[in-house]
C-alpha atoms as a PDB file:
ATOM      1  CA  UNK A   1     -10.117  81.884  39.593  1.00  0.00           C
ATOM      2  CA  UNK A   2      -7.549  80.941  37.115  1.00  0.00           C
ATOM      3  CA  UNK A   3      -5.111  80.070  39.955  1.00  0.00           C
ATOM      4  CA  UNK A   4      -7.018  77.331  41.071  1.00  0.00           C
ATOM      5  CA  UNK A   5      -6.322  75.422  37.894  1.00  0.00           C
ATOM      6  CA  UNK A   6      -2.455  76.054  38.439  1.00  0.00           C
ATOM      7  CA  UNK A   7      -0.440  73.285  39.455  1.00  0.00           C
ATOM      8  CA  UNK A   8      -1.147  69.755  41.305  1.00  0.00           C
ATOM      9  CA  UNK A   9      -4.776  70.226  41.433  1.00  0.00           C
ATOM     10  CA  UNK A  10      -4.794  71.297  37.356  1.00  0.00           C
ATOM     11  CA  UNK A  11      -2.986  68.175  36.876  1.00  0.00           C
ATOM     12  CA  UNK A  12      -5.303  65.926  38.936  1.00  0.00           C
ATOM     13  CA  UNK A  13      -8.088  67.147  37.582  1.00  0.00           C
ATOM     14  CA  UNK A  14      -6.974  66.432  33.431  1.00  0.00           C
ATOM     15  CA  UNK A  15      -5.672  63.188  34.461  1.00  0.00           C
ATOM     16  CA  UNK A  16      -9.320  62.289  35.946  1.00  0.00           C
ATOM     17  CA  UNK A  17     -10.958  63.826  32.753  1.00  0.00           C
ATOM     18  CA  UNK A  18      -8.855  61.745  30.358  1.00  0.00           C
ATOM     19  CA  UNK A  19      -9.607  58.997  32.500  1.00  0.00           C
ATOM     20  CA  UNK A  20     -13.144  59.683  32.547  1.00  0.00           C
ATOM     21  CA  UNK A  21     -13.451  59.623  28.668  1.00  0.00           C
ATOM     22  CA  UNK A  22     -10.828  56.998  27.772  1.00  0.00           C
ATOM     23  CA  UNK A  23     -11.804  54.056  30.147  1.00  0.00           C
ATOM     24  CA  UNK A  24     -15.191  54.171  27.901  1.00  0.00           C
ATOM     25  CA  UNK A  25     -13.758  54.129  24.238  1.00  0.00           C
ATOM     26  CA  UNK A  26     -11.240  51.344  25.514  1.00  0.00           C
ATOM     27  CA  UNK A  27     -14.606  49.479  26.497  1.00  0.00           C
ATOM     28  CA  UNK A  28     -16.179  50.231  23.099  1.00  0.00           C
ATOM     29  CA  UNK A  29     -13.019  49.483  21.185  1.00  0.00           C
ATOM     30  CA  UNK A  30     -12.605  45.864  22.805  1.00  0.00           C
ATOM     31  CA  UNK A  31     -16.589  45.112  22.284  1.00  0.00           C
ATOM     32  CA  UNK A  32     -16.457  46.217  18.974  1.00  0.00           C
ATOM     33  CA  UNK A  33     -13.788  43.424  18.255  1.00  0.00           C
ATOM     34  CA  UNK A  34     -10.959  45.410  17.969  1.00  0.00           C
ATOM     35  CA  UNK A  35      -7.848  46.336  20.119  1.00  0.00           C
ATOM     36  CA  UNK A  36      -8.558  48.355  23.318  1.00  0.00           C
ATOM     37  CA  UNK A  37      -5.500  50.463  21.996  1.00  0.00           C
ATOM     38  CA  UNK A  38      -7.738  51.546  19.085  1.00  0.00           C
ATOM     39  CA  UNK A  39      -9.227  53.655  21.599  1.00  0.00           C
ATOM     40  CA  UNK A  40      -5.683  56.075  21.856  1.00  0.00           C
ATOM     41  CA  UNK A  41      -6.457  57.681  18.377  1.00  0.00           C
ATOM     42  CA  UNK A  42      -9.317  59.507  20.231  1.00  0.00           C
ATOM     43  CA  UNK A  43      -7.080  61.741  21.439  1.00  0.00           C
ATOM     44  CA  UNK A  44      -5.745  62.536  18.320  1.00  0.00           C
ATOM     45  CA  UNK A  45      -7.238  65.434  16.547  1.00  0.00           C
ATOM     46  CA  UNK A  46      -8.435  64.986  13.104  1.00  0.00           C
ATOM     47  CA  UNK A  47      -7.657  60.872  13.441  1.00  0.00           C
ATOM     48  CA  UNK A  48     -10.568  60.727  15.982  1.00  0.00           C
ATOM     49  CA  UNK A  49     -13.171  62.391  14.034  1.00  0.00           C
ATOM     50  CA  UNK A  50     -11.430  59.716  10.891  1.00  0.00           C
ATOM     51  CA  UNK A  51     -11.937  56.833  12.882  1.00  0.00           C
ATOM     52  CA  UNK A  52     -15.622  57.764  13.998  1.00  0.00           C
ATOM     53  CA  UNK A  53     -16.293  57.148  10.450  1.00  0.00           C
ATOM     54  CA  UNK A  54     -14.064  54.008  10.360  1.00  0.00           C
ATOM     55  CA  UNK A  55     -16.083  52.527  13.324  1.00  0.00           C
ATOM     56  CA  UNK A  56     -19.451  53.778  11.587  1.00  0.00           C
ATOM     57  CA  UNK A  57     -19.356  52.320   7.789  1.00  0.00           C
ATOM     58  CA  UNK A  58     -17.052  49.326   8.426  1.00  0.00           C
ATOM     59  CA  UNK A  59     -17.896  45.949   9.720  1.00  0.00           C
ATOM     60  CA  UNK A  60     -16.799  45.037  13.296  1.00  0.00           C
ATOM     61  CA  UNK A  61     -14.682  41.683  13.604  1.00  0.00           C
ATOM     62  CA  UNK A  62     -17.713  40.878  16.133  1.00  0.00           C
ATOM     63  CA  UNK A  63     -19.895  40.936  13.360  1.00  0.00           C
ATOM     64  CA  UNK A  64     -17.689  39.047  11.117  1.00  0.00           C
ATOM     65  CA  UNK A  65     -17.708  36.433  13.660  1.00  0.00           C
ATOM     66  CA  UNK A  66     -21.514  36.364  14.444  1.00  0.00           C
ATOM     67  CA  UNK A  67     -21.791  35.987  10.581  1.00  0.00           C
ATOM     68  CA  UNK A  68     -19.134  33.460  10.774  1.00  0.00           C
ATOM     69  CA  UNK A  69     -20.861  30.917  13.746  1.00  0.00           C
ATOM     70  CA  UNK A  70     -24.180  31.618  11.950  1.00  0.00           C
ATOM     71  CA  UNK A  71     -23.496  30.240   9.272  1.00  0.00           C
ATOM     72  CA  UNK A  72     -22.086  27.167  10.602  1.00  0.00           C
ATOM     73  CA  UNK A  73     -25.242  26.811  12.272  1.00  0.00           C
ATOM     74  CA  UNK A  74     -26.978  27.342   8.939  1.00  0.00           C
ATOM     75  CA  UNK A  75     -28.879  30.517  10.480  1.00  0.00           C
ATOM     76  CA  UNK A  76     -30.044  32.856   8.032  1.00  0.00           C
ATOM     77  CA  UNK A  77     -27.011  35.467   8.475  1.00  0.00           C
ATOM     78  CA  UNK A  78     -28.736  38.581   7.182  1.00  0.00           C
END
C-alpha cells in the first residue's frame, strides 16, 4: 500500500492537498483586508496556530474601513 504513495502520484497528490487548503486561506486573508500572502504562514508550524489568534482578537483593515465610511456618513459605528 505504501508504494502507491511513492513517486509522481505522491507528489500529485500533496500538491492538490496544499492546493486544496491554501486557495481558501488566500481567499480569507484578502477578505479579511489583508495580503493574500498572509495566508503562507499557515504552513508554518507554530506561526499558524500564532496567527489564528492574530486574525481572532485583532481588528481587520475591513473593519477599520467600514468604521471609517460610517462615520463619514454619520452612522452610528458601534
Amino acid at each position: 500500500m505504501y508504494d502507491a504513495f511513492r513517486g509522481g502520484f505522491g507528489c500529485i497528490l500533496l500538491v492538490g492537498l496544499v492546493v486544496l487548503v491554501f486557495f481558501p486561506l488566500w481567499r480569507i486573508c484578502t477578505k479579511a483586508g489583508y495580503p493574500g500572502v498572509m495566508s503562507l504562514l499557515f504552513f508554518v508550524p507554530l506561526v499558524n496556530a500564532v496567527m489564528v489568534w492574530v486574525f481572532a482578537l485583532s481588528e481587520w483593515p475591513i473593519e477599520r474601513q467600514l468604521r471609517d465610511i460610517k462615520a463619514r456618513a454619520g452612522m452610528p459605528t458601534g
